[in-house]
Protein backbone atom coordinates (compact mmCIF):
# COMPACT_ATOMS: atom_id res chain seq x y z
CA UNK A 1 -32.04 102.77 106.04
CA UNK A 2 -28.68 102.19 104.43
CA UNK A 3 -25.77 103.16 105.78
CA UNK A 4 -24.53 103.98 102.11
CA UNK A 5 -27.04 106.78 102.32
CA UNK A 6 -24.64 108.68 105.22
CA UNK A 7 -22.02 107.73 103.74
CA UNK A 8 -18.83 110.90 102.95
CA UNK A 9 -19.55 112.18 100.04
CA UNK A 10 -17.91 115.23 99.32
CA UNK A 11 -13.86 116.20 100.69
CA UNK A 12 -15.13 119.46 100.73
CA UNK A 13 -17.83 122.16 101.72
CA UNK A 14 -18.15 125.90 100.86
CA UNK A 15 -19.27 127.94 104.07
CA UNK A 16 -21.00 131.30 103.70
CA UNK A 17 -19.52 134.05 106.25
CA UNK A 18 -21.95 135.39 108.33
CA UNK A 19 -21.71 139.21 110.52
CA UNK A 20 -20.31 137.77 113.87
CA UNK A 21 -23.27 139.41 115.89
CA UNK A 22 -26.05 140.42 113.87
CA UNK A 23 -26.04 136.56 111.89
CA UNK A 24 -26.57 138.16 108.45
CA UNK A 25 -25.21 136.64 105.58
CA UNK A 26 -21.09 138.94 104.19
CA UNK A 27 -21.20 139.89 100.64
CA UNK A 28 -18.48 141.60 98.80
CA UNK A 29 -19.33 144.91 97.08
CA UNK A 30 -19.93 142.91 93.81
CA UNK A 31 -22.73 141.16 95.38
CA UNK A 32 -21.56 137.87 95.12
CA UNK A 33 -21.57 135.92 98.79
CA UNK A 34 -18.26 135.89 101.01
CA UNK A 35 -18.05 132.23 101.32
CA UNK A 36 -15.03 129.95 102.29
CA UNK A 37 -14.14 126.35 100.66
CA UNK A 38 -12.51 123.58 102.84
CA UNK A 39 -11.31 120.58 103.77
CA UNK A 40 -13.55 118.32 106.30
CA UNK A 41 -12.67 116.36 109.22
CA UNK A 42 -13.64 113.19 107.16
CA UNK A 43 -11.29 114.16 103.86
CA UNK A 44 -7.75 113.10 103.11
CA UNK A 45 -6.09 116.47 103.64
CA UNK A 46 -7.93 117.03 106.72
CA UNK A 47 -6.29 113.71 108.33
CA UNK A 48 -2.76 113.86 106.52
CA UNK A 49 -2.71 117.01 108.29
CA UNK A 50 -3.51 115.92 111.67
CA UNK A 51 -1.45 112.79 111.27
CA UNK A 52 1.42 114.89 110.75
CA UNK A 53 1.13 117.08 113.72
CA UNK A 54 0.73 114.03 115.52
CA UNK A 55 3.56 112.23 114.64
CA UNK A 56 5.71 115.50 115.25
CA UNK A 57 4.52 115.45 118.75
CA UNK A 58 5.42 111.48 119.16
CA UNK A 59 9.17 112.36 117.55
CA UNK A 60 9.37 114.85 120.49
CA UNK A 61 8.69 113.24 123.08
CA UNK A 62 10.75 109.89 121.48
CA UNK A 63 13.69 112.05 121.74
CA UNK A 64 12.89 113.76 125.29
CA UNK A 65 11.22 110.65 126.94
CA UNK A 66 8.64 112.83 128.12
CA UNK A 67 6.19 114.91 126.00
CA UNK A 68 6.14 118.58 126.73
CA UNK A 69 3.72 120.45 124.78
CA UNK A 70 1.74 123.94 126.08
CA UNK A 71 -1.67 125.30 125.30
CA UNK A 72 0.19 127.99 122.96
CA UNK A 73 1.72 124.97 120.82
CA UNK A 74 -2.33 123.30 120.50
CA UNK A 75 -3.56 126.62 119.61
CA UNK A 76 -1.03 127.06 117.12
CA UNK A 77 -1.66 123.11 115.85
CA UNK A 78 -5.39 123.92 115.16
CA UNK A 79 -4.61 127.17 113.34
CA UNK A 80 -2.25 125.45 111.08
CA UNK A 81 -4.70 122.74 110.77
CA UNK A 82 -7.78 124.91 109.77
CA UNK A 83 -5.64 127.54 107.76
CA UNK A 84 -4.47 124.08 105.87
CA UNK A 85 -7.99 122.87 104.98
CA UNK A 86 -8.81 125.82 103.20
CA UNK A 87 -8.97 124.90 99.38
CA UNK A 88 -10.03 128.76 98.10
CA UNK A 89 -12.31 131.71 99.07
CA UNK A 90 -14.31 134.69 98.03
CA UNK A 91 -13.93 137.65 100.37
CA UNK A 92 -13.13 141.19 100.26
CA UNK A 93 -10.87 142.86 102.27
CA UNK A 94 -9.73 146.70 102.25
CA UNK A 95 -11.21 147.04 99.23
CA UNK A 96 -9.44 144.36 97.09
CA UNK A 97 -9.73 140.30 96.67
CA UNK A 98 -6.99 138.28 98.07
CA UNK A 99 -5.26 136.32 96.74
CA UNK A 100 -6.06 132.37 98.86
CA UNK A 101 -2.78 131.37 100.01
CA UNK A 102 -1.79 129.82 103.92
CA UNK A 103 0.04 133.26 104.28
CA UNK A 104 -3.20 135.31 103.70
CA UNK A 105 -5.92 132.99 104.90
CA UNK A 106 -3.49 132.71 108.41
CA UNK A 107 -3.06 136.78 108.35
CA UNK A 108 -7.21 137.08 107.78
CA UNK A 109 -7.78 133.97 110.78
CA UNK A 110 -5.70 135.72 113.19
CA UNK A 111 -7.31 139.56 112.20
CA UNK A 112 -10.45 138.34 112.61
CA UNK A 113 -11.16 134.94 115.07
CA UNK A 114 -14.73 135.30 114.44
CA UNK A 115 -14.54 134.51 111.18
CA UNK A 116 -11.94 131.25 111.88
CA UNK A 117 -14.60 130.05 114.03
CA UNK A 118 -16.86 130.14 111.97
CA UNK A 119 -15.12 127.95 109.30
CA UNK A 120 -14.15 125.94 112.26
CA UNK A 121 -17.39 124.92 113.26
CA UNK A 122 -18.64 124.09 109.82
CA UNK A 123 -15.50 122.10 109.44
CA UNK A 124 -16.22 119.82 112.10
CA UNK A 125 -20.15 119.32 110.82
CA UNK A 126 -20.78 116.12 109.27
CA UNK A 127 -24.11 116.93 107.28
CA UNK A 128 -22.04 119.80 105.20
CA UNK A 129 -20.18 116.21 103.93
CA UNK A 130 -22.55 113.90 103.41
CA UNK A 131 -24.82 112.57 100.18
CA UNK A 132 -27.97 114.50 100.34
């Protein structure tokens, strides 16, 4: 084998939504699949993002000598983070076809945390990167 042949292939992935408890695949009343695109751990905008929450967190604690950060501010970091690596979608919601912007893909993440996990976990998975 060579390692060429694992090698990051695509920045992104487009995840289909799945019902949070009966695992059937979302479709919008047109028929077409509800489906997000993003950003994986192994792409550019994945890591320019982390890098920058990081390097807010070292300014802190440069200018306080001691780092203080709480679970609400890592909860918030990831949000920020996933709602950042979302490059577009296709889902319905009250009848109409947002529009993808942070503002609207934060607003659906935090109405429905099922749904961020979802993209989170798929995020994270290598394979959904890789050549074929």
């Amino acid at each position: 084998m060579d390692l060429n042949s694992l090698e990051v292939k695509k920045e992104t992935a487009t995840i289909a939504l799945f019902h949070p408890t009966e695992n059937t695949p979302l479709t919008n009343d047109d028929g077409t699949p509800m489906s997000v695109t993003v950003y994986g751990k192994y792409s550019r905008k994945y890591r320019e993002i982390q890098q920058s929450q990081q390097n807010a967190r070292l300014k802190r604690a440069e200018r306080g000598g001691k780092m203080k950060l709480s679970a609400s501010e890592i909860v918030a970091d990831r949000l920020d983070l996933i709602v950042g690596c979302v490059e577009s979608w296709n889902i319905q919601l009250d009848g109409e076809y947002p529009e993808c912007t942070a503002a609207h893909v934060r607003s659906v993440f935090e109405r429905f945390p099922w749904m961020r996990e979802q993209i989170e976990v798929e995020m994270e998975d290598s394979q959904a990167f890789l050549s074929a």
